[in-house]
C-alpha atoms as a PDB file:
ATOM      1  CA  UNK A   1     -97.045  -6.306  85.384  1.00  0.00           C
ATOM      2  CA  UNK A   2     -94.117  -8.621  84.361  1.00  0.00           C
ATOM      3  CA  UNK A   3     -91.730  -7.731  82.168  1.00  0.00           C
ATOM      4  CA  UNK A   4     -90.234  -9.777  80.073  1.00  0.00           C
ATOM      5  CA  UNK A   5     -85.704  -9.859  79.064  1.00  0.00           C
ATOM      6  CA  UNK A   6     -85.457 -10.180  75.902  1.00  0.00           C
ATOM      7  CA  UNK A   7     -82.617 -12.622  75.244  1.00  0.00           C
ATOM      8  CA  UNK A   8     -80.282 -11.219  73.414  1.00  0.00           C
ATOM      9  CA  UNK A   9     -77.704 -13.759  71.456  1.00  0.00           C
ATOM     10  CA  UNK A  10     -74.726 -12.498  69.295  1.00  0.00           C
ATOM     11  CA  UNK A  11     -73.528 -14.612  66.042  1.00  0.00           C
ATOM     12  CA  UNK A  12     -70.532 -14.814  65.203  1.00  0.00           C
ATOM     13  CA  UNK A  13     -69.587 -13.567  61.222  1.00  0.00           C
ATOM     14  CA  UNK A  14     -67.944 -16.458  59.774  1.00  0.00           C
ATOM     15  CA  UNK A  15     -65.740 -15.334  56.981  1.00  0.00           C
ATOM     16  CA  UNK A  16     -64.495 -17.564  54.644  1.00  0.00           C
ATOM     17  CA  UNK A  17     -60.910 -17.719  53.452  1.00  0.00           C
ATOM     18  CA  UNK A  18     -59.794 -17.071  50.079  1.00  0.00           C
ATOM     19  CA  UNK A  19     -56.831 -19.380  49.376  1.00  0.00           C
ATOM     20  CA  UNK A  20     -54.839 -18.219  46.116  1.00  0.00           C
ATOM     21  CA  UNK A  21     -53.366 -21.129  43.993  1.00  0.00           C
ATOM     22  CA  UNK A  22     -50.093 -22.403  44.571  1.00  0.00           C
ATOM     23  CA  UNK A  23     -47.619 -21.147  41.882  1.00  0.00           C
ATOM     24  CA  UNK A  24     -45.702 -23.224  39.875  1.00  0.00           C
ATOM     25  CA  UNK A  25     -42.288 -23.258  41.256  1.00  0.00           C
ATOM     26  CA  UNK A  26     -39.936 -21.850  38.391  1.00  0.00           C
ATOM     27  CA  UNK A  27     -35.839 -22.192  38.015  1.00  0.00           C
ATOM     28  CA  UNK A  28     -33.939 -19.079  37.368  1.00  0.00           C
ATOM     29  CA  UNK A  29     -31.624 -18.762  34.785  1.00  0.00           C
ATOM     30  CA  UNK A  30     -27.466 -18.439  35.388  1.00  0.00           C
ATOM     31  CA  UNK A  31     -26.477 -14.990  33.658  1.00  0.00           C
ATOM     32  CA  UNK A  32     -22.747 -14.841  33.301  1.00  0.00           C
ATOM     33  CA  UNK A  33     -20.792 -12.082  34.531  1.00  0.00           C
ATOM     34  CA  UNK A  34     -20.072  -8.938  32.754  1.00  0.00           C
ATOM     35  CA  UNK A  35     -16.757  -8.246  31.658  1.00  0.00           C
ATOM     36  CA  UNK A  36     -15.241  -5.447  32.983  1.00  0.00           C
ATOM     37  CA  UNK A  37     -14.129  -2.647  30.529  1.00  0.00           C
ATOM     38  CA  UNK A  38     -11.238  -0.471  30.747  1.00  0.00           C
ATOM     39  CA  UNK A  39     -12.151   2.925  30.319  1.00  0.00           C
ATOM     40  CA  UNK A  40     -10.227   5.531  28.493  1.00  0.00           C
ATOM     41  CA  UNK A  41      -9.778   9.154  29.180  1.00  0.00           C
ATOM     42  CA  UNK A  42     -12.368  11.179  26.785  1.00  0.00           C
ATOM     43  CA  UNK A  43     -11.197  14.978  25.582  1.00  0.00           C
ATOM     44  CA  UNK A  44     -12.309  17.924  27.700  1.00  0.00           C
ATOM     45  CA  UNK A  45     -15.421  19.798  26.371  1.00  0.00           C
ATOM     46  CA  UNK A  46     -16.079  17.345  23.290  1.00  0.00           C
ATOM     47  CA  UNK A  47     -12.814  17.524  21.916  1.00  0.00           C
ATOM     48  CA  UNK A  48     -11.855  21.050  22.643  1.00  0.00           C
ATOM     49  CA  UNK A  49      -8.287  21.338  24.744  1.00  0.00           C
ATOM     50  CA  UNK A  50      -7.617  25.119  25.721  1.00  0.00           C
ATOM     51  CA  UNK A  51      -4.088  25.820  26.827  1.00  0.00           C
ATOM     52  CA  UNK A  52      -3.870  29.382  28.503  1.00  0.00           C
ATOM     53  CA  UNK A  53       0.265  28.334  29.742  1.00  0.00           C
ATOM     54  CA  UNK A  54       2.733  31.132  29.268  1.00  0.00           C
ATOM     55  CA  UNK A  55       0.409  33.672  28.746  1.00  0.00           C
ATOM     56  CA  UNK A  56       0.917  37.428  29.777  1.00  0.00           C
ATOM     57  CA  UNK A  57      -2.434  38.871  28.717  1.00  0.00           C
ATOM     58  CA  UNK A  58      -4.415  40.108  32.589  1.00  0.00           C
ATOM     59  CA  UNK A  59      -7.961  39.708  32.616  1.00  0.00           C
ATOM     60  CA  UNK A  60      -9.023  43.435  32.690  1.00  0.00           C
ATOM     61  CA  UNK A  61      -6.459  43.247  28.976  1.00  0.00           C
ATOM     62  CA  UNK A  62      -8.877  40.672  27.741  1.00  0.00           C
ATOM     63  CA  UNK A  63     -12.794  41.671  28.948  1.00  0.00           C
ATOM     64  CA  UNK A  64     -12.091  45.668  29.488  1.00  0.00           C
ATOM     65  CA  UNK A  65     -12.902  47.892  32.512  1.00  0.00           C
ATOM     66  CA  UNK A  66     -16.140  47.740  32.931  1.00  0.00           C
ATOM     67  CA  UNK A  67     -18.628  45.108  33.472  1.00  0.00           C
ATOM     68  CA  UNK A  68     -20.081  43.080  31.604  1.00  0.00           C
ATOM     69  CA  UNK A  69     -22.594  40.237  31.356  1.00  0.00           C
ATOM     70  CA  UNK A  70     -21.459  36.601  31.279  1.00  0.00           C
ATOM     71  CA  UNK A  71     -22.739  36.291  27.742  1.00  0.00           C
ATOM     72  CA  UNK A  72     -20.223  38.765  27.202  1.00  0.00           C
ATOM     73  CA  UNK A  73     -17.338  37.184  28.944  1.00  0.00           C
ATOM     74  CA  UNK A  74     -18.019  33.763  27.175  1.00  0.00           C
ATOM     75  CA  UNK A  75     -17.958  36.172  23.567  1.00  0.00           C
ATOM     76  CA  UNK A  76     -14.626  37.319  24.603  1.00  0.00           C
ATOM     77  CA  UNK A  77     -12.813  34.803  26.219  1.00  0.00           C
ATOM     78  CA  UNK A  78     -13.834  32.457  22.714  1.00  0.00           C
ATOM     79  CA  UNK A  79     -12.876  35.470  20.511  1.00  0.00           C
ATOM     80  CA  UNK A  80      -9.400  35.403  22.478  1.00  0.00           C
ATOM     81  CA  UNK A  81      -8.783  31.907  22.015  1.00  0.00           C
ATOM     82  CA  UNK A  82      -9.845  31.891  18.469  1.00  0.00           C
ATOM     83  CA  UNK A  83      -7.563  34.832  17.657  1.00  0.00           C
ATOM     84  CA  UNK A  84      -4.168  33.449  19.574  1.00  0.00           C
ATOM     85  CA  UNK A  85      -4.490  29.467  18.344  1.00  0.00           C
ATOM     86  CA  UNK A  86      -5.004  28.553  22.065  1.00  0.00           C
ATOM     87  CA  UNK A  87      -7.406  25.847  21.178  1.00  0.00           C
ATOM     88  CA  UNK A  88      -6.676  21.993  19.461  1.00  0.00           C
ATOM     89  CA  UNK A  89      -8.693  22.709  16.783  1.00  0.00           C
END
Protein backbone atom coordinates (compact mmCIF):
# COMPACT_ATOMS: atom_id res chain seq x y z
CA UNK A 1 0.00 0.00 0.00
CA UNK A 2 1.25 3.58 -0.79
CA UNK A 3 0.50 6.26 1.10
CA UNK A 4 0.05 9.31 -0.04
CA UNK A 5 1.63 13.23 1.88
CA UNK A 6 -0.75 15.35 1.76
CA UNK A 7 0.78 18.70 0.82
CA UNK A 8 0.18 20.94 3.14
CA UNK A 9 0.53 24.88 2.01
CA UNK A 10 0.03 27.84 4.49
CA UNK A 11 -1.50 31.36 3.18
CA UNK A 12 -0.57 34.11 4.32
CA UNK A 13 -3.62 36.63 5.94
CA UNK A 14 -3.26 39.73 4.08
CA UNK A 15 -4.65 42.53 6.11
CA UNK A 16 -5.38 45.61 4.70
CA UNK A 17 -4.44 48.97 6.15
CA UNK A 18 -6.76 51.49 7.29
CA UNK A 19 -5.23 54.91 6.52
CA UNK A 20 -7.13 57.81 8.50
CA UNK A 21 -7.40 61.18 6.56
CA UNK A 22 -4.91 63.71 6.83
CA UNK A 23 -6.11 66.60 9.10
CA UNK A 24 -6.25 69.92 8.11
CA UNK A 25 -3.32 71.63 9.53
CA UNK A 26 -4.76 74.48 11.89
CA UNK A 27 -2.83 77.82 13.37
CA UNK A 28 -3.10 78.43 17.01
CA UNK A 29 -4.07 81.50 18.36
CA UNK A 30 -1.46 84.07 20.45
CA UNK A 31 -3.17 84.52 24.02
CA UNK A 32 -1.54 87.40 25.79
CA UNK A 33 -0.16 87.10 29.10
CA UNK A 34 -1.97 87.50 32.28
CA UNK A 35 -1.29 90.30 34.37
CA UNK A 36 -0.07 89.61 37.52
CA UNK A 37 -2.15 90.81 40.58
CA UNK A 38 -0.97 92.00 43.79
CA UNK A 39 -2.60 90.33 46.46
CA UNK A 40 -3.69 91.83 49.68
CA UNK A 41 -3.75 90.43 53.12
CA UNK A 42 -7.54 89.17 53.86
CA UNK A 43 -8.81 89.32 57.82
CA UNK A 44 -8.35 86.21 59.94
CA UNK A 45 -11.52 84.01 60.30
CA UNK A 46 -13.80 86.21 57.87
CA UNK A 47 -13.25 89.32 59.48
CA UNK A 48 -12.99 88.30 63.05
CA UNK A 49 -9.46 89.60 64.82
CA UNK A 50 -9.20 88.14 68.50
CA UNK A 51 -6.61 89.82 70.64
CA UNK A 52 -5.96 87.71 73.91
CA UNK A 53 -2.53 90.40 74.74
CA UNK A 54 -2.28 91.45 78.35
CA UNK A 55 -4.53 89.12 79.63
CA UNK A 56 -4.30 87.52 83.21
CA UNK A 57 -7.27 85.15 83.07
CA UNK A 58 -5.44 81.02 83.24
CA UNK A 59 -7.18 78.56 81.33
CA UNK A 60 -8.56 76.37 84.22
CA UNK A 61 -10.20 80.45 85.25
CA UNK A 62 -11.88 80.34 81.90
CA UNK A 63 -13.18 76.42 81.07
CA UNK A 64 -13.31 75.15 84.96
CA UNK A 65 -11.79 72.00 86.54
CA UNK A 66 -13.12 69.45 84.99
CA UNK A 67 -13.36 68.29 81.52
CA UNK A 68 -15.17 69.04 79.10
CA UNK A 69 -16.03 68.40 75.45
CA UNK A 70 -14.64 70.60 72.68
CA UNK A 71 -18.13 71.82 71.92
CA UNK A 72 -17.83 73.06 75.25
CA UNK A 73 -14.52 74.74 75.05
CA UNK A 74 -15.52 76.52 71.71
CA UNK A 75 -19.00 77.76 73.98
CA UNK A 76 -16.67 79.18 76.44
CA UNK A 77 -13.81 80.49 74.94
CA UNK A 78 -16.66 82.63 72.45
CA UNK A 79 -18.66 83.49 75.63
CA UNK A 80 -15.21 84.92 77.04
CA UNK A 81 -14.44 86.92 74.17
CA UNK A 82 -17.90 88.19 73.77
CA UNK A 83 -18.06 89.25 77.43
CA UNK A 84 -14.38 91.13 77.62
CA UNK A 85 -14.62 93.07 73.93
CA UNK A 86 -11.63 90.89 72.80
CA UNK A 87 -12.98 90.64 69.34
CA UNK A 88 -13.09 93.57 66.23
CA UNK A 89 -16.51 93.38 66.05
Amino acid sequence: MAVKKKSITKKKATTKKKVAPKKKATTKKKVAPKKKTTKTKKPAFGGYAINFVGRQETVEQVFGKKPIAPSEMTKKIWAFVKSNSLSNR
